[in-house]
C-alpha atoms as a PDB file:
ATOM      1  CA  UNK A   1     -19.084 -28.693  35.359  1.00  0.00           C
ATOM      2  CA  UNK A   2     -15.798 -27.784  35.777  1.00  0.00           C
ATOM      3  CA  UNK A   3     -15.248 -29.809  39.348  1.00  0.00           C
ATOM      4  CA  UNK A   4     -16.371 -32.038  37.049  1.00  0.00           C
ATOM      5  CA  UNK A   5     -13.952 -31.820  34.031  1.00  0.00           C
ATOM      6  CA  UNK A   6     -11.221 -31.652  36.276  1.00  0.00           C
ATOM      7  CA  UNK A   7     -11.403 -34.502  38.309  1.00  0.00           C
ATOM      8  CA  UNK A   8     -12.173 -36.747  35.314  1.00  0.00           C
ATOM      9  CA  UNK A   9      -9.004 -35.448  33.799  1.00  0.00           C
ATOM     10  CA  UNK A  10      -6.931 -35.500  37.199  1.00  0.00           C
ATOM     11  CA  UNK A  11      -8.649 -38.776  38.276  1.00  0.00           C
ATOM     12  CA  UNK A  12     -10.247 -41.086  36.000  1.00  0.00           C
ATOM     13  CA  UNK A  13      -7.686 -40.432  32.942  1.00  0.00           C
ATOM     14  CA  UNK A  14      -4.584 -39.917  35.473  1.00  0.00           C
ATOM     15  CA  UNK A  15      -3.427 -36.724  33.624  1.00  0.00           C
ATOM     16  CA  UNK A  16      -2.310 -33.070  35.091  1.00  0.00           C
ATOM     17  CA  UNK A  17      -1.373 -29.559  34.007  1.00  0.00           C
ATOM     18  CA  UNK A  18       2.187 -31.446  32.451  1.00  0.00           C
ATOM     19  CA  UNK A  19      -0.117 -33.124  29.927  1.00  0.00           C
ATOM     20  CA  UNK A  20      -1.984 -30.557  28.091  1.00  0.00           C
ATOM     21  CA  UNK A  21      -3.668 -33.356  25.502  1.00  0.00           C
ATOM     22  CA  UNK A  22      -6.886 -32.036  23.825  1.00  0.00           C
ATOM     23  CA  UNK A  23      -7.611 -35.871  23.377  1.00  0.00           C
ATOM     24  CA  UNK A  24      -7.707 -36.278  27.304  1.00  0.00           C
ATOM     25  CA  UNK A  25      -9.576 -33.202  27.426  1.00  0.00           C
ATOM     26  CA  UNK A  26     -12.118 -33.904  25.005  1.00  0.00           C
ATOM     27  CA  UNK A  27     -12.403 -37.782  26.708  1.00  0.00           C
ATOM     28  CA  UNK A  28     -12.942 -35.567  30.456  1.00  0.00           C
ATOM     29  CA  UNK A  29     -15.641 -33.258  28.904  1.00  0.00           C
ATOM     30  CA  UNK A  30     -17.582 -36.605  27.126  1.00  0.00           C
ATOM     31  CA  UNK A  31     -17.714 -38.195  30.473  1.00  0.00           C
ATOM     32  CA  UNK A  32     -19.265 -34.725  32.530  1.00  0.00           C
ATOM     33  CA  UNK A  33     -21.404 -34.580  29.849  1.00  0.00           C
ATOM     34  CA  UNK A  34     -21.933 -38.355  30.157  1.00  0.00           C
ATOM     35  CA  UNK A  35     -22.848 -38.037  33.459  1.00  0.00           C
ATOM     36  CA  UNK A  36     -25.170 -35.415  33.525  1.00  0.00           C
ATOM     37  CA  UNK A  37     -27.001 -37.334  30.231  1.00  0.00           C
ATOM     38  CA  UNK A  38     -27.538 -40.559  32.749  1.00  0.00           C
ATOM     39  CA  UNK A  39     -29.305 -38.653  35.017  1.00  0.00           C
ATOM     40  CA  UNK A  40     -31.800 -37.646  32.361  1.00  0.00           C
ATOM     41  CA  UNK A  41     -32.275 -40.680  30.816  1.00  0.00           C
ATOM     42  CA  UNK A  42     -32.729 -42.659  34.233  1.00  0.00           C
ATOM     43  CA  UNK A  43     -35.814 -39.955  35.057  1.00  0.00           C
ATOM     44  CA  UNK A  44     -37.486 -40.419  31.461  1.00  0.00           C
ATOM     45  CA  UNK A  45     -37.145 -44.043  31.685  1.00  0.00           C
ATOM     46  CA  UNK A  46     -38.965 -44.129  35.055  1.00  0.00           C
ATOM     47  CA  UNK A  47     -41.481 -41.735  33.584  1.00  0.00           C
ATOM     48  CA  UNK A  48     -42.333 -44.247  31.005  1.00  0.00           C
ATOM     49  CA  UNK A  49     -42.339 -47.089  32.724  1.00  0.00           C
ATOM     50  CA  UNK A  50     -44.863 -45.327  35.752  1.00  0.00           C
ATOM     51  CA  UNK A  51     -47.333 -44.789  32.689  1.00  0.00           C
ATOM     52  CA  UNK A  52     -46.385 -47.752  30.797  1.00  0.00           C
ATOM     53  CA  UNK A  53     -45.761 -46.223  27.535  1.00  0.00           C
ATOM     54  CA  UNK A  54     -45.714 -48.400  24.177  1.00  0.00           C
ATOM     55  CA  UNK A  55     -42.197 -47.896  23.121  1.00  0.00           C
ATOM     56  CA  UNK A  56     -40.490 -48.335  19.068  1.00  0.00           C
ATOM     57  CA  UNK A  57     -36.991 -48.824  18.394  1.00  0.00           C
ATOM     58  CA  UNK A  58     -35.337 -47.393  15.284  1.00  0.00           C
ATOM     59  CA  UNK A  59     -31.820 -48.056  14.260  1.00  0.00           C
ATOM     60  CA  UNK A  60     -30.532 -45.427  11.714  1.00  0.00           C
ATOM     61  CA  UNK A  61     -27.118 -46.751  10.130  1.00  0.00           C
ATOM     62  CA  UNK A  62     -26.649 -42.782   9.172  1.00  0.00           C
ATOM     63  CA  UNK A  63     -26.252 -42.555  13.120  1.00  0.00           C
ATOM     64  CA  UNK A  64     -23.441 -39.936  13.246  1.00  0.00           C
ATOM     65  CA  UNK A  65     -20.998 -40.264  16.248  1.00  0.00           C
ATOM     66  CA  UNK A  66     -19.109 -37.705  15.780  1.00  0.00           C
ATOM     67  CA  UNK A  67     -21.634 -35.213  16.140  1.00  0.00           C
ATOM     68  CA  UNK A  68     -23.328 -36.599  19.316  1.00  0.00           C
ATOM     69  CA  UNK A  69     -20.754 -34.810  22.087  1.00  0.00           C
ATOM     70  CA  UNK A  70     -22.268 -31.122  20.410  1.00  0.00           C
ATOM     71  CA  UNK A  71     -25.964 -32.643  20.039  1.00  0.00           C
ATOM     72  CA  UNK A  72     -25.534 -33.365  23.512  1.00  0.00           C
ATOM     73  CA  UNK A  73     -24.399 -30.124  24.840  1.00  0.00           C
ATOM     74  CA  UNK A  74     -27.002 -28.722  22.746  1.00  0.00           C
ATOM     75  CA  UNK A  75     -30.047 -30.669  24.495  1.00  0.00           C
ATOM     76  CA  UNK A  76     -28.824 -30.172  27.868  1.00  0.00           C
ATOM     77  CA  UNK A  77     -28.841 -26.347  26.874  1.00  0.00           C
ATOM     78  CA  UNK A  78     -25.005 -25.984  28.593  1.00  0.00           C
ATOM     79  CA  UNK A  79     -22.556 -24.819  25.668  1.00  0.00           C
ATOM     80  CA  UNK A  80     -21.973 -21.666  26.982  1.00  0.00           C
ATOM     81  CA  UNK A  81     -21.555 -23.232  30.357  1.00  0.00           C
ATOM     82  CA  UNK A  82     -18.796 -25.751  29.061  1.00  0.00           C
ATOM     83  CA  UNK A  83     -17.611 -23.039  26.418  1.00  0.00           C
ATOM     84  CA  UNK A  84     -17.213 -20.523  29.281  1.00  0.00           C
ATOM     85  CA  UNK A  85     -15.572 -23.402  31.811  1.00  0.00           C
ATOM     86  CA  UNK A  86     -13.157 -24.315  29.336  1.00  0.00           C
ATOM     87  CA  UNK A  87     -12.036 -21.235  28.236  1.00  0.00           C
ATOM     88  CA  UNK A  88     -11.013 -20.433  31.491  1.00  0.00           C
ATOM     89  CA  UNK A  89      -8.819 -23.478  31.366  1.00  0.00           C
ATOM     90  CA  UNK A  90      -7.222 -22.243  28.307  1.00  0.00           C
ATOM     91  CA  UNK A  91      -9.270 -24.773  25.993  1.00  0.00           C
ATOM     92  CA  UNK A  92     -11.170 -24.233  23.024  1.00  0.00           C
ATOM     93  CA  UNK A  93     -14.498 -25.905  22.741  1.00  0.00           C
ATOM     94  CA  UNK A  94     -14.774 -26.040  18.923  1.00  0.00           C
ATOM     95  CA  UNK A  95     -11.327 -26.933  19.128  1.00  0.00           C
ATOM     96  CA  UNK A  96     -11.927 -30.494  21.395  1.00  0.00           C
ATOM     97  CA  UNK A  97     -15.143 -30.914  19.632  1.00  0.00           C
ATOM     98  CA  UNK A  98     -12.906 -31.074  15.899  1.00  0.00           C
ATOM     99  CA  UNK A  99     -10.613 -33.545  17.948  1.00  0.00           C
ATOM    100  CA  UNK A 100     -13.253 -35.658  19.201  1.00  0.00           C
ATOM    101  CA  UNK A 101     -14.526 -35.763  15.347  1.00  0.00           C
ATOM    102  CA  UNK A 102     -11.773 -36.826  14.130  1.00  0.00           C
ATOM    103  CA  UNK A 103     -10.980 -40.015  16.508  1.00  0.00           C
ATOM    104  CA  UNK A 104     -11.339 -43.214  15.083  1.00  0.00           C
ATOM    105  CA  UNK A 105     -12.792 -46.177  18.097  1.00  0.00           C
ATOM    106  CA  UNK A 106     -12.494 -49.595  17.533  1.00  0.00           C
END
C-alpha cells in the first residue's frame, strides 16, 4: 500500500516531499484504494457471469460520495493498514478523509 501511495503521489500526480498537500494525498490514497477495488470487482463480475446470475440495478439519489473512500477501506478490511502506512508518512487518515469530504467535483 504504501509503494503504492507513493508512486501515485510521486508519479501519477507529479508531486514530492516539497508539496506536502493533503488534497494530493488524499487523491494518491483514492487511487491505491481504487486499484485494489478493480481487482475485486473484475473477480465478482466473472463470478456472475460463469453462473449467469439475474442481476437488478438500483440508483439511490441519497448516494453519498463523500463517504465512499472510508466505506471502501472498510470493505477491503485495510484501515489500519492505510492508517498505519500513513502515519508513518506523517499523515493523518481522518485528517485526508475530512479533506476528501469536503471537495466539491464538477
Amino acid at each position: 500500500m504504501e509503494a503504492d501511495f507513493k508512486r501515485y503521489y510521486g508519479h501519477r500526480l507529479g508531486r514530492d516531499e516539497n508539496c506536502l498537500s493533503l488534497h494530493y494525498a488524499y487523491e494518491a490514497l483514492s487511487l491505491a484504494i481504487s486499484d485494489r477495488l478493480t481487482e475485486r470487482w473484475k473477480k465478482t463480475y466473472n463470478a456472475y457471469k460463469d453462473q449467469d446470475c439475474r442481476r437488478a440495478y438500483y440508483l439511490s439519489m441519497e448516494f453519498l460520495m463523500g463517504r465512499t473512500l472510508s466505506n471502501a477501506m472498510i470493505n477491503l478490511g485495510i484501515n489500519d493498514v492505510i492508517d498505519k502506512v500513513l502515519y508513518d508518512l506523517g499523515l493523518d487518515l481522518e485528517e485526508l478523509v475530512e479533506t476528501g469530504s469536503r471537495c466539491r467535483f464538477g
